[in-house]
Protein backbone atom coordinates (compact mmCIF):
# COMPACT_ATOMS: atom_id res chain seq x y z
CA UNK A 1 1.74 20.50 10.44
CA UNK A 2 0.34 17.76 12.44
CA UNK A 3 2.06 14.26 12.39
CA UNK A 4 0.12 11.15 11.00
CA UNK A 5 -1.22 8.79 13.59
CA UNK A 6 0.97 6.18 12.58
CA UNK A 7 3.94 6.10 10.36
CA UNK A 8 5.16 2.63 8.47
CA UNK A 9 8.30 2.11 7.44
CA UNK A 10 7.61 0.12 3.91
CA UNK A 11 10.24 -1.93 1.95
CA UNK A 12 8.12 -1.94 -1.18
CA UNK A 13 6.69 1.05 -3.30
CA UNK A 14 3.17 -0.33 -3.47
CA UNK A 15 1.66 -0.95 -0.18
CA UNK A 16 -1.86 -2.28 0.71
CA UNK A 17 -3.92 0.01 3.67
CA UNK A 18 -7.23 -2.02 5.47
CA UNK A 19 -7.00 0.35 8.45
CA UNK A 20 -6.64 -2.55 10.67
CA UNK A 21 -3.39 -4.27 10.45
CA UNK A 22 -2.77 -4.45 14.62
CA UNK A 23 -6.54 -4.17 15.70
CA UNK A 24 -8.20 -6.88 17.30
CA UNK A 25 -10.98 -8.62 15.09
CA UNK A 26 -9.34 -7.64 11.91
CA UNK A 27 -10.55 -5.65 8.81
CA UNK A 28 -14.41 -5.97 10.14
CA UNK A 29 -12.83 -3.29 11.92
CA UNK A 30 -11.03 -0.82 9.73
CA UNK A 31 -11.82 0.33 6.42
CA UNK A 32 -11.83 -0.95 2.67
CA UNK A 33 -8.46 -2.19 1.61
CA UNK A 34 -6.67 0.09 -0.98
CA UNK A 35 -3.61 0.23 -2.57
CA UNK A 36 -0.86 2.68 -2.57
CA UNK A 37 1.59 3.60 -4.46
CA UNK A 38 4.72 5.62 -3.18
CA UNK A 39 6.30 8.13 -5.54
CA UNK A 40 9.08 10.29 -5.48
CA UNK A 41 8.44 11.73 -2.06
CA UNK A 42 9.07 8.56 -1.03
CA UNK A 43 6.35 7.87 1.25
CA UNK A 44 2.45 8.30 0.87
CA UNK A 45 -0.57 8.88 3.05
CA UNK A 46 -3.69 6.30 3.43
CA UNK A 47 -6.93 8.50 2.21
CA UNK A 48 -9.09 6.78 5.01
CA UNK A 49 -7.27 6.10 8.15
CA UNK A 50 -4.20 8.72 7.58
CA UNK A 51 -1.69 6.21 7.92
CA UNK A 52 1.20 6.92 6.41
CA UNK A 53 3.83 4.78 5.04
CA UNK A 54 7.20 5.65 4.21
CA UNK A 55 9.65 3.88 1.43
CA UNK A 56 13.06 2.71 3.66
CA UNK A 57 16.18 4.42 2.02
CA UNK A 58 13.73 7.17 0.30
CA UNK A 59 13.45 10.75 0.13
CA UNK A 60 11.07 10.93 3.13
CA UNK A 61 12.99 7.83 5.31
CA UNK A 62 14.71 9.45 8.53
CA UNK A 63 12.90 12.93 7.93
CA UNK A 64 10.94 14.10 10.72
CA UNK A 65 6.85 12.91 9.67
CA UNK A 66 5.20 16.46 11.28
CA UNK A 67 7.40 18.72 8.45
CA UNK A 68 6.18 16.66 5.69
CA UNK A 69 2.57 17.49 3.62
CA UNK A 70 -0.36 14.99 3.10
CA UNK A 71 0.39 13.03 0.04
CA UNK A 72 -2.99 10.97 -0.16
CA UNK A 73 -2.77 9.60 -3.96
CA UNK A 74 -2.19 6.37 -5.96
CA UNK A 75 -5.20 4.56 -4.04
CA UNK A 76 -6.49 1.89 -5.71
CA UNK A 77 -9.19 -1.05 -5.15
């Protein structure tokens, strides 16, 4: 498996994704903003940018990000 471009560590099962949190110029930028929802893997993958954010203290939290499988669901306008 191939790691995510970028991994968040979360404090909060429901996340929000725009695909341009750090970029310069903002949203205009990235993509449409969904919303996640992390499950029982405890982390869960953006459908548009891959950006994956993991639940700290979960299942997934500590575990090395290229062993785990693309968990793209919950997304949400």
């Amino acid at each position: 498996m191939i790691a995510p471009p970028e991994t968040l560590r979360v404090s909060h099962a429901r996340v929000s994704c725009d695909g341009a949190t750090d970029i310069p110029g903002g949203a205009s930028l990235g993509h449409p903003r969904v919303f996640l929802q992390i499950d029982e893997h405890g982390y869960v993958d953006c459908g548009y940018c891959d950006r994956r954010f993991v639940l700290i203290g979960g299942p997934a939290d500590g575990v090395d990000p290229a062993t785990l499988p693309d968990i793209a669901s919950g997304a949400s306008l």
